[in-house]
PDB file of N, CA and C in Angstrom:
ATOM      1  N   UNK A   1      20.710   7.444  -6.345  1.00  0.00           N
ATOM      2  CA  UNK A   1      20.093   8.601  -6.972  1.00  0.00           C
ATOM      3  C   UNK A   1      18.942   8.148  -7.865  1.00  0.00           C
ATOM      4  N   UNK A   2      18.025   8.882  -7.926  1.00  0.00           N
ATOM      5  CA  UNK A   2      16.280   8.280  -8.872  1.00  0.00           C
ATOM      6  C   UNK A   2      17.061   9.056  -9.943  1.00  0.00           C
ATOM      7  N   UNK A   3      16.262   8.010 -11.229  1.00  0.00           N
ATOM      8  CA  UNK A   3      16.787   8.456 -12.281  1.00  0.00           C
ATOM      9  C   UNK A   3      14.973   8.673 -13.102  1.00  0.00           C
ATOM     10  N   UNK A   4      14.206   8.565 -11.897  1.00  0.00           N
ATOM     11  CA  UNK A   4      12.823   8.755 -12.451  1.00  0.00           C
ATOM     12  C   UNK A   4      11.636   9.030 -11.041  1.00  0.00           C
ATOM     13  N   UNK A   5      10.833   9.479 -11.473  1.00  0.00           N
ATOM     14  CA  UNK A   5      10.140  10.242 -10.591  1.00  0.00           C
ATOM     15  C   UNK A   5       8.577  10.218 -11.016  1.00  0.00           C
ATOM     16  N   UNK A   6       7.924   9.549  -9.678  1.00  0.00           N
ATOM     17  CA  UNK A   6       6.230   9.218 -10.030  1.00  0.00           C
ATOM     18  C   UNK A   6       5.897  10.536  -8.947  1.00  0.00           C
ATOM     19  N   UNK A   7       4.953  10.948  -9.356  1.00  0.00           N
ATOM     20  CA  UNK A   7       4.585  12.044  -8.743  1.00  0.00           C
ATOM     21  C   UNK A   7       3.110  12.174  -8.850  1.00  0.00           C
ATOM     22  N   UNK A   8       2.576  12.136  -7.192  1.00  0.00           N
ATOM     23  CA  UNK A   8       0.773  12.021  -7.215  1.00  0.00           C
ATOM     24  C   UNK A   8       0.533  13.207  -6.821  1.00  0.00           C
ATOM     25  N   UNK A   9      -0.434  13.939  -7.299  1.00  0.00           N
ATOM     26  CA  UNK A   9      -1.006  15.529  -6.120  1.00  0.00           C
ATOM     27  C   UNK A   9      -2.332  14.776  -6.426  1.00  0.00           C
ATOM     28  N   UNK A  10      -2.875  15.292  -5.181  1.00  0.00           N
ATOM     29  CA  UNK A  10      -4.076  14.718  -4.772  1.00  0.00           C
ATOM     30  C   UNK A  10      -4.654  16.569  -3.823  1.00  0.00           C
ATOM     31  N   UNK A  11      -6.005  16.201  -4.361  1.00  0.00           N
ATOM     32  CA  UNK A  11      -6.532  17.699  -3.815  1.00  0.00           C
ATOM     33  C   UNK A  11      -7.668  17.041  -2.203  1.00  0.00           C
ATOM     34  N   UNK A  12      -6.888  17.348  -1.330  1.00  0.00           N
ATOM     35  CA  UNK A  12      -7.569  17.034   0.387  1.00  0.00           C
ATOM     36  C   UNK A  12      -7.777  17.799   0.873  1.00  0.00           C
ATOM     37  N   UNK A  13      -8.622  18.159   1.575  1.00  0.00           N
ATOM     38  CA  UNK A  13      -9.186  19.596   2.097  1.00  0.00           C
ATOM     39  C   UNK A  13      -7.967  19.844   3.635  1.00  0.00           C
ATOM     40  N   UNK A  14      -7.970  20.688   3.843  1.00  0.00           N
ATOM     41  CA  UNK A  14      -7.516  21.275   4.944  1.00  0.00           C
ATOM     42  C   UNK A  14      -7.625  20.190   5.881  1.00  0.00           C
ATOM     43  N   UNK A  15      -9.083  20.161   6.703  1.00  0.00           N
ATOM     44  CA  UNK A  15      -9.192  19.301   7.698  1.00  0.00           C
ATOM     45  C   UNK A  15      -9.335  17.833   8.012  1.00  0.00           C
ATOM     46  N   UNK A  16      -8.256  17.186   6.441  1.00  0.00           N
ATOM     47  CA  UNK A  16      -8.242  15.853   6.362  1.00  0.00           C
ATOM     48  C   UNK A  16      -6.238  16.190   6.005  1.00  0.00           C
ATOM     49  N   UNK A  17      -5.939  16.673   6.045  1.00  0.00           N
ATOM     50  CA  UNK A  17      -4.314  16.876   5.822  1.00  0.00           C
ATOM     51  C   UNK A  17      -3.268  15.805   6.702  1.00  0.00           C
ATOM     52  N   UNK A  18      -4.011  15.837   7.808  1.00  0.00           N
ATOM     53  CA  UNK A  18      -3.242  14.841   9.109  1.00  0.00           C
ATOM     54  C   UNK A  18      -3.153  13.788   8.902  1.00  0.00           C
ATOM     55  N   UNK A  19      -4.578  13.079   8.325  1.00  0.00           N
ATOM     56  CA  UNK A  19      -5.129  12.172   8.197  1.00  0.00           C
ATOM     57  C   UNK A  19      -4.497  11.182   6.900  1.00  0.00           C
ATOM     58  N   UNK A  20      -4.430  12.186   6.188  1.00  0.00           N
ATOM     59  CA  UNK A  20      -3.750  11.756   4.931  1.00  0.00           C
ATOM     60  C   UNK A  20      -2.132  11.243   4.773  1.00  0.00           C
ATOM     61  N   UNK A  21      -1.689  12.377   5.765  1.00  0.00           N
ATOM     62  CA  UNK A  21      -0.666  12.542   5.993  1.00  0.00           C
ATOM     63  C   UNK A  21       0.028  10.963   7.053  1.00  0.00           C
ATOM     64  N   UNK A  22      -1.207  10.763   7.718  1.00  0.00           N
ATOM     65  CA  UNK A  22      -0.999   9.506   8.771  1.00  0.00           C
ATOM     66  C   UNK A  22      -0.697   8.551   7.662  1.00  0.00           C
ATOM     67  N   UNK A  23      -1.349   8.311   6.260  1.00  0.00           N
ATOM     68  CA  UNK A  23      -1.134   7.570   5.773  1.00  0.00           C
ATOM     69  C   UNK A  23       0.458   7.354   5.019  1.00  0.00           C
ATOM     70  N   UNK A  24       0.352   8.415   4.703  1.00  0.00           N
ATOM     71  CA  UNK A  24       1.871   8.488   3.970  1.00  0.00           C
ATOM     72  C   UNK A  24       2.918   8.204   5.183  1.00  0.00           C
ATOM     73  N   UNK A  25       3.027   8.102   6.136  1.00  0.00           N
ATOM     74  CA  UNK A  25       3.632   7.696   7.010  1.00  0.00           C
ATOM     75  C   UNK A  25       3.616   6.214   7.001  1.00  0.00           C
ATOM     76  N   UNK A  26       2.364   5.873   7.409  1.00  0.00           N
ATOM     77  CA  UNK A  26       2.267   4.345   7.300  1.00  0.00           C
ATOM     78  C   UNK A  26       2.815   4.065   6.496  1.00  0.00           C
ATOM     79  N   UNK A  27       2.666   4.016   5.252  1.00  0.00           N
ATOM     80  CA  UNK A  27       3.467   3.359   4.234  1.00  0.00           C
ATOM     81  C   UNK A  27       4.735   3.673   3.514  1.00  0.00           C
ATOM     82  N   UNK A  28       5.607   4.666   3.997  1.00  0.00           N
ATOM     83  CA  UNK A  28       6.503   5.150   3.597  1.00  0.00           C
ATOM     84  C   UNK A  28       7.931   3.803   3.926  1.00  0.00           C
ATOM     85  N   UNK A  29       7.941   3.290   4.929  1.00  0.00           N
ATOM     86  CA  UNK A  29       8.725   2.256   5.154  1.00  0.00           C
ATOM     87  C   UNK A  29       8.741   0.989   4.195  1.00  0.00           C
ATOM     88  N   UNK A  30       7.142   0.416   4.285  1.00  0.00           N
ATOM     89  CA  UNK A  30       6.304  -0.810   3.717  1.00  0.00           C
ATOM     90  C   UNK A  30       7.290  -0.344   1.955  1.00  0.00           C
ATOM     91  N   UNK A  31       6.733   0.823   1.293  1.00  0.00           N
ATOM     92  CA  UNK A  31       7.471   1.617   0.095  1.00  0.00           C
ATOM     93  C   UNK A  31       9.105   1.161  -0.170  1.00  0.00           C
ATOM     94  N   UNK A  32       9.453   1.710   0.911  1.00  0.00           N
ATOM     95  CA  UNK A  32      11.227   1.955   0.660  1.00  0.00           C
ATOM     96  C   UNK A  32      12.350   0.299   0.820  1.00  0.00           C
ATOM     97  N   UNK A  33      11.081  -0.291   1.672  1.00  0.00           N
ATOM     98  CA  UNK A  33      11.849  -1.407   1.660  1.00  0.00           C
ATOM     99  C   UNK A  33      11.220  -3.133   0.609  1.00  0.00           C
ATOM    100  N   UNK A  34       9.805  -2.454   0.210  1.00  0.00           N
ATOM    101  CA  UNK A  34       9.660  -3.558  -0.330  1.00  0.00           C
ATOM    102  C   UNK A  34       9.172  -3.726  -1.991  1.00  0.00           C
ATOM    103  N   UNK A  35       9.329  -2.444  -2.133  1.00  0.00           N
ATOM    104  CA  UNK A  35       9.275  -1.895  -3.807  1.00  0.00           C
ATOM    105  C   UNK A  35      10.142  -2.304  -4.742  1.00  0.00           C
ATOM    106  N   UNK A  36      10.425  -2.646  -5.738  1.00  0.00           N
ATOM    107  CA  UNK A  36      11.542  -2.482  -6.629  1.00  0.00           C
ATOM    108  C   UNK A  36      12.085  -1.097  -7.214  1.00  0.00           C
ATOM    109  N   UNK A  37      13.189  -0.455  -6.672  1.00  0.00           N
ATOM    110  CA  UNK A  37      14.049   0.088  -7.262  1.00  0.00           C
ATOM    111  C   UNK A  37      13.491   1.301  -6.459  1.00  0.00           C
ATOM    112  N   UNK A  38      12.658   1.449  -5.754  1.00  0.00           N
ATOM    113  CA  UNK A  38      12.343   2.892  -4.528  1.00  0.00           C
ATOM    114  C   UNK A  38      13.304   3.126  -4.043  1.00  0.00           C
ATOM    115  N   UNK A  39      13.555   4.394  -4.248  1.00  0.00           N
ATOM    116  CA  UNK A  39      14.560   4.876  -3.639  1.00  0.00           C
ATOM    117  C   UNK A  39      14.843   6.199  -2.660  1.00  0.00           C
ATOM    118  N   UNK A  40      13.175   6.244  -2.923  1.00  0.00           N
ATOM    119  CA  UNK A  40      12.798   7.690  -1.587  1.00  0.00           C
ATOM    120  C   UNK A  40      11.510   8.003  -1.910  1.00  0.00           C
ATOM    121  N   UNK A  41      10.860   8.587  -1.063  1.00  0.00           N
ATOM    122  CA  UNK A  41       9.747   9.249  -0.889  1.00  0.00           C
ATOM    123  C   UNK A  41       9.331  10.447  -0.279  1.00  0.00           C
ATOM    124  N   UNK A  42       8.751  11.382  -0.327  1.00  0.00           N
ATOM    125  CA  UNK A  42       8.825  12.666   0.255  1.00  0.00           C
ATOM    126  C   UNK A  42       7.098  13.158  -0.382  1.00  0.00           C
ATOM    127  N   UNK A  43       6.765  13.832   1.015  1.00  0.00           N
ATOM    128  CA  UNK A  43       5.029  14.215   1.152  1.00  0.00           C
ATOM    129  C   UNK A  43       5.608  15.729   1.033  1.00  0.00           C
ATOM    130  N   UNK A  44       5.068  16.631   0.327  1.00  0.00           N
ATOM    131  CA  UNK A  44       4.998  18.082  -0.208  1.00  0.00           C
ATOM    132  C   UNK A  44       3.600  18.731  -0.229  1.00  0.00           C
ATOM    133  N   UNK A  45       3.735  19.731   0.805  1.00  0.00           N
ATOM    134  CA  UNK A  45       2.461  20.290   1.102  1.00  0.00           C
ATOM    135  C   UNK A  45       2.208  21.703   0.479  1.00  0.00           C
ATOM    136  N   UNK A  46       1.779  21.880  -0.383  1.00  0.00           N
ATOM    137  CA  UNK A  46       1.071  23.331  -0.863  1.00  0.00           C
ATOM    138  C   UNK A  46      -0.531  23.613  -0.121  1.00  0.00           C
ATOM    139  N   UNK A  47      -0.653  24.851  -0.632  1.00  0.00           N
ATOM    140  CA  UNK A  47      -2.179  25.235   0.060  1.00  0.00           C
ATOM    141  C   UNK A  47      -2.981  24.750  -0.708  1.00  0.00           C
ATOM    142  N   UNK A  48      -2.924  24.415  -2.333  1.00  0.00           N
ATOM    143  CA  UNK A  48      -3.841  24.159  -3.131  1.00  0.00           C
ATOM    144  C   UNK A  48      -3.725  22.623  -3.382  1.00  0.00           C
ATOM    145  N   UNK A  49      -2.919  21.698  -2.625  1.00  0.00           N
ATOM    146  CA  UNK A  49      -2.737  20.374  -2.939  1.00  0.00           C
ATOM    147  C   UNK A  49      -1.277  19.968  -1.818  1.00  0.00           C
ATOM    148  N   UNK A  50      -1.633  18.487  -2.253  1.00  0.00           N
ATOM    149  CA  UNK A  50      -0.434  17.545  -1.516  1.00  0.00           C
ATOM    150  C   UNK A  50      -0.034  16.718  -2.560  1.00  0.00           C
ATOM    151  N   UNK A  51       1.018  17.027  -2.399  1.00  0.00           N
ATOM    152  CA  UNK A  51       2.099  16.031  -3.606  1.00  0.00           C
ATOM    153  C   UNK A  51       2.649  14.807  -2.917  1.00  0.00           C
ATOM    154  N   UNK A  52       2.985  13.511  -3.356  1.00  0.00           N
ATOM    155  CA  UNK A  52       3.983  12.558  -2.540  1.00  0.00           C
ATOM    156  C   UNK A  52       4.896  11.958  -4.095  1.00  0.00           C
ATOM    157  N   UNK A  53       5.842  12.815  -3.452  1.00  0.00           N
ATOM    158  CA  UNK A  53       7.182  12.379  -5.032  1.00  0.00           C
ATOM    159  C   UNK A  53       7.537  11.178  -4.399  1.00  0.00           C
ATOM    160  N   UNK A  54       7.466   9.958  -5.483  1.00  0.00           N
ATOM    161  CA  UNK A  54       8.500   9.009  -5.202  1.00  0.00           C
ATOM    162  C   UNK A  54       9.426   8.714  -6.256  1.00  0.00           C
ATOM    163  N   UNK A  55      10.813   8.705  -5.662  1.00  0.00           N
ATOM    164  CA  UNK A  55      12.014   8.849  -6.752  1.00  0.00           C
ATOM    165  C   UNK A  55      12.011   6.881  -6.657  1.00  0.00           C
ATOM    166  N   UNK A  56      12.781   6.355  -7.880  1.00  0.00           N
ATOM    167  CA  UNK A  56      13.030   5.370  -8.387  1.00  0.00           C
ATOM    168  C   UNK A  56      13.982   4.792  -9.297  1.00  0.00           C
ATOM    169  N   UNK A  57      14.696   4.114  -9.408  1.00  0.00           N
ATOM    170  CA  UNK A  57      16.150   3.931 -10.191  1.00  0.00           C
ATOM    171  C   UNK A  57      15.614   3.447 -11.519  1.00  0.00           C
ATOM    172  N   UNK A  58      14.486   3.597 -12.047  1.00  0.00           N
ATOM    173  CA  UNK A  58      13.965   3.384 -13.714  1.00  0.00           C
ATOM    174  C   UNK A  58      12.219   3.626 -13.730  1.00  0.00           C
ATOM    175  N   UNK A  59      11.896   4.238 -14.588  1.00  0.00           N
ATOM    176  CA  UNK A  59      10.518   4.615 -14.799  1.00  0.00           C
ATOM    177  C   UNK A  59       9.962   3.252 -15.170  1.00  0.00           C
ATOM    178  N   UNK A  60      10.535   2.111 -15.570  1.00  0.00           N
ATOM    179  CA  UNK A  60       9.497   0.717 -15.273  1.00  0.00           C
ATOM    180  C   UNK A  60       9.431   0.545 -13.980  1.00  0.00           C
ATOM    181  N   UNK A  61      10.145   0.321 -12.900  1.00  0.00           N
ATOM    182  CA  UNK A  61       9.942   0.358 -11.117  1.00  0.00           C
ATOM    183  C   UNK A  61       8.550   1.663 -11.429  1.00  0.00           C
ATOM    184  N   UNK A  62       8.931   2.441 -11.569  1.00  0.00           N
ATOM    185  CA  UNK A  62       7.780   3.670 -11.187  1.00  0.00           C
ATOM    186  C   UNK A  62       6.237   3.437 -11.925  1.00  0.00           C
ATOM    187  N   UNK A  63       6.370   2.703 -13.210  1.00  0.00           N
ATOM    188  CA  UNK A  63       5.171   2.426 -13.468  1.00  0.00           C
ATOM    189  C   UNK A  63       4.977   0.877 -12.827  1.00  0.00           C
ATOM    190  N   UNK A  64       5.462  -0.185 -12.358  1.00  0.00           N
ATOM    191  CA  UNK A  64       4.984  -1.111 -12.260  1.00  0.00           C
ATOM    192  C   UNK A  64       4.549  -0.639 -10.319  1.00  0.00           C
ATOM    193  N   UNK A  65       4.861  -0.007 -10.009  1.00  0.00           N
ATOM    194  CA  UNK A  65       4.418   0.206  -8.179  1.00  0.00           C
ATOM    195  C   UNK A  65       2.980   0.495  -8.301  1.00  0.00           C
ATOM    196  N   UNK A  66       2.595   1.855  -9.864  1.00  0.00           N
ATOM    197  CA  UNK A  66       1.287   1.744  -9.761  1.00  0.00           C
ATOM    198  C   UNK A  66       0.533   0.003  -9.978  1.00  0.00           C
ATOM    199  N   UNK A  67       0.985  -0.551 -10.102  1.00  0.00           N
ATOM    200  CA  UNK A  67       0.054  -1.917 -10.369  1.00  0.00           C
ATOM    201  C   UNK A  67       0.240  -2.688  -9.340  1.00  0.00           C
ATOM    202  N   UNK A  68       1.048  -2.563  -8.159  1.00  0.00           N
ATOM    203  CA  UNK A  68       1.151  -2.829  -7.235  1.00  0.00           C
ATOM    204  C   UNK A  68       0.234  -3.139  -6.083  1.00  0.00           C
ATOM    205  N   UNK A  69      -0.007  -4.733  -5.143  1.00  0.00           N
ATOM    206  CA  UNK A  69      -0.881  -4.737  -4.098  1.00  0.00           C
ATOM    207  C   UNK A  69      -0.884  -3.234  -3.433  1.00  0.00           C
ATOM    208  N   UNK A  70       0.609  -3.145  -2.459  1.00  0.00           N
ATOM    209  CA  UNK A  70       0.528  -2.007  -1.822  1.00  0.00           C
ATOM    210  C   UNK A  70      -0.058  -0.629  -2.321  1.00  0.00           C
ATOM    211  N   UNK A  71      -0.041  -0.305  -3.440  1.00  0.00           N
ATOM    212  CA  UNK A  71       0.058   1.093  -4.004  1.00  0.00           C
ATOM    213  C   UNK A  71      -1.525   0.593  -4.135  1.00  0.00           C
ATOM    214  N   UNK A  72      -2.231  -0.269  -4.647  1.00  0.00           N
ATOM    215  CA  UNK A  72      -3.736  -0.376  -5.137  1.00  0.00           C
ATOM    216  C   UNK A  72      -4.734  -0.887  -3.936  1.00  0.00           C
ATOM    217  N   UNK A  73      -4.170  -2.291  -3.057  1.00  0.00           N
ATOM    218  CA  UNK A  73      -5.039  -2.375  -1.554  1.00  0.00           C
ATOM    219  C   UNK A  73      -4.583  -1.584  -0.623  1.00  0.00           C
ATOM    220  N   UNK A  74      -3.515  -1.066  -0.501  1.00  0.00           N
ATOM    221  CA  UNK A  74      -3.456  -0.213   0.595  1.00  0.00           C
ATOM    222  C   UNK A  74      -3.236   1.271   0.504  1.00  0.00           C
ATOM    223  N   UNK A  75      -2.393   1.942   0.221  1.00  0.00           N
ATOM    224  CA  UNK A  75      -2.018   3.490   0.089  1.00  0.00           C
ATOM    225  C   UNK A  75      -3.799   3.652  -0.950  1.00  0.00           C
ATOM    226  N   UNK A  76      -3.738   3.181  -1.715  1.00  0.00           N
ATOM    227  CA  UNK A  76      -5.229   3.828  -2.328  1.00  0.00           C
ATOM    228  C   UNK A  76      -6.031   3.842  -1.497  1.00  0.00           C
ATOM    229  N   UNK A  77      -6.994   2.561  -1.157  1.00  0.00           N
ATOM    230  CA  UNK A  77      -8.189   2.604  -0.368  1.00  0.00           C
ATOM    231  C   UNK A  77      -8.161   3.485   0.617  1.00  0.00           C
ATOM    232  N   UNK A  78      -6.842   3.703   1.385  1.00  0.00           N
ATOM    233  CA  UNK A  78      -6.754   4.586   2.770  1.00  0.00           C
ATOM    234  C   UNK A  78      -6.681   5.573   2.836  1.00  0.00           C
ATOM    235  N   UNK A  79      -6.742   6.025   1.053  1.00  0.00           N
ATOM    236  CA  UNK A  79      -6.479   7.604   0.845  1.00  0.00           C
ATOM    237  C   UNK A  79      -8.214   7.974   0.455  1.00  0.00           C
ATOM    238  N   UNK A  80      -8.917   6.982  -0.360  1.00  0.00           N
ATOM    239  CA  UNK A  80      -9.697   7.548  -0.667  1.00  0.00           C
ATOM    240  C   UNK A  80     -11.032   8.412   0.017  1.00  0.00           C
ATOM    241  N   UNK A  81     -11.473   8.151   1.277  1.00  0.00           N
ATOM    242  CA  UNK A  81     -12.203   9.031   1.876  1.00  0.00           C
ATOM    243  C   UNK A  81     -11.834  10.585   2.257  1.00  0.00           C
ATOM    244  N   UNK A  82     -10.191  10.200   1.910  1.00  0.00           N
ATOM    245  CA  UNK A  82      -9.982  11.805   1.902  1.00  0.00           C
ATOM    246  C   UNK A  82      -9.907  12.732   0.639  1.00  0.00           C
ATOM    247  N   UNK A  83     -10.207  11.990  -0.817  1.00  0.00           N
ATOM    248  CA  UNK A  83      -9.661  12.475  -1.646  1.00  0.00           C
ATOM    249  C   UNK A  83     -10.881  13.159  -2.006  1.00  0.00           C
ATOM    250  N   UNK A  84     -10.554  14.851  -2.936  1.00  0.00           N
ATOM    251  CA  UNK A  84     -11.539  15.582  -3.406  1.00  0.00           C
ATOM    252  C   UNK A  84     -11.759  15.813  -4.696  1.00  0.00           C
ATOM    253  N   UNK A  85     -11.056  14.608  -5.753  1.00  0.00           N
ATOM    254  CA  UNK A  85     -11.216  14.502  -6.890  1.00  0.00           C
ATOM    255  C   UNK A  85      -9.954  13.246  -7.176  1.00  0.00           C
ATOM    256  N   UNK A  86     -10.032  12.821  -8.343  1.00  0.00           N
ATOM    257  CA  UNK A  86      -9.145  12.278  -8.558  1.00  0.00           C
ATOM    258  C   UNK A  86      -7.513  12.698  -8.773  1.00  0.00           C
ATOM    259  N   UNK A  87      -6.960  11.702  -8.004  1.00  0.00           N
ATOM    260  CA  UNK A  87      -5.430  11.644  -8.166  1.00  0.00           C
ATOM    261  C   UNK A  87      -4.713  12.664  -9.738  1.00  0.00           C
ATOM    262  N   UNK A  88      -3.609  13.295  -9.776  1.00  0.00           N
ATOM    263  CA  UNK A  88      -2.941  13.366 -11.247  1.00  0.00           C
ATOM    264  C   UNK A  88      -1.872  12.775 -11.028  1.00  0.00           C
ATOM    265  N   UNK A  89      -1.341  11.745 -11.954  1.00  0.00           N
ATOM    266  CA  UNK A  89      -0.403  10.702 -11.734  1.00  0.00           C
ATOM    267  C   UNK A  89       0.592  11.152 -12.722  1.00  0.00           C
ATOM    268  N   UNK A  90       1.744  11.258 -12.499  1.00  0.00           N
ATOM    269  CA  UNK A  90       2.810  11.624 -13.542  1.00  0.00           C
ATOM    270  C   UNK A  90       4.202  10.890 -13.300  1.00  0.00           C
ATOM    271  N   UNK A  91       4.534  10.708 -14.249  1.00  0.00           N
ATOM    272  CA  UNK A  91       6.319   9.414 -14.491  1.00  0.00           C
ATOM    273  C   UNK A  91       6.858  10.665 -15.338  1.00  0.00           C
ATOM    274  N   UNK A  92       8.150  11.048 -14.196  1.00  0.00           N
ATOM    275  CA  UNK A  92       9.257  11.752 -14.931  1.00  0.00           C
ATOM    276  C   UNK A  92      10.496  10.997 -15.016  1.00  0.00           C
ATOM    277  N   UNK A  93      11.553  11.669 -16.303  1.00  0.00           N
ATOM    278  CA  UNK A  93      12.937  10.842 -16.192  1.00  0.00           C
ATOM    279  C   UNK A  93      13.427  11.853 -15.709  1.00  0.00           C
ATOM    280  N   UNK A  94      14.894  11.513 -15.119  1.00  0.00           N
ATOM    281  CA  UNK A  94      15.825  12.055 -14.889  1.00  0.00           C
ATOM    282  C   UNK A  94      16.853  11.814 -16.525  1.00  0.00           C
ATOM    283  N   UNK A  95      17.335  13.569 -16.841  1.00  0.00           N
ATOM    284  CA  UNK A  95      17.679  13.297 -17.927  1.00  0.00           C
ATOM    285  C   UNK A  95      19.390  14.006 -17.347  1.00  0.00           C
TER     286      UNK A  95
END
């Protein structure tokens, strides 16, 4: 069970959704198995944004993934031609 929760919405237009979405795929495995303390991931689609919650067994795992190769050379760079402003990055606890 995550006892903490990083949570990105990122604003992608309509006709980059797939694309984006290809990514969160790609790395959803690379995530779950080679992260510290990941313990799920899940892509959430609204009309006004895309969310990707990742749950984690301590909000240090959740802040140290942002400093992470994967999270900074890969899931970033591959997101950014789709992105339409910057990321909002948020660390919740589970209380």
């Amino acid at each position: 069970m995550a006892n903490s929760y990083l949570e990105i919405t990122l604003k992608i237009d309509d006709a980059d959704r797939a694309s984006a979405a290809g990514v969160y795929t790609k790395y959803k495995t690379p995530f779950l198995e080679n992260i510290k303390g990941a313990t799920s991931k899940e892509l959430l689609i609204r009309t006004e944004d895309v969310q990707v919650l990742h749950g984690f067994d301590s909000e240090e795992n959740a802040q140290e993934y942002l400093k992470s190769d994967l999270f900074n050379d890969d899931v970033v760079t591959a997101l950014k031609p789709y992105l339409k402003d910057n990321p909002d990055v948020r660390i919740y606890s589970v209380v």
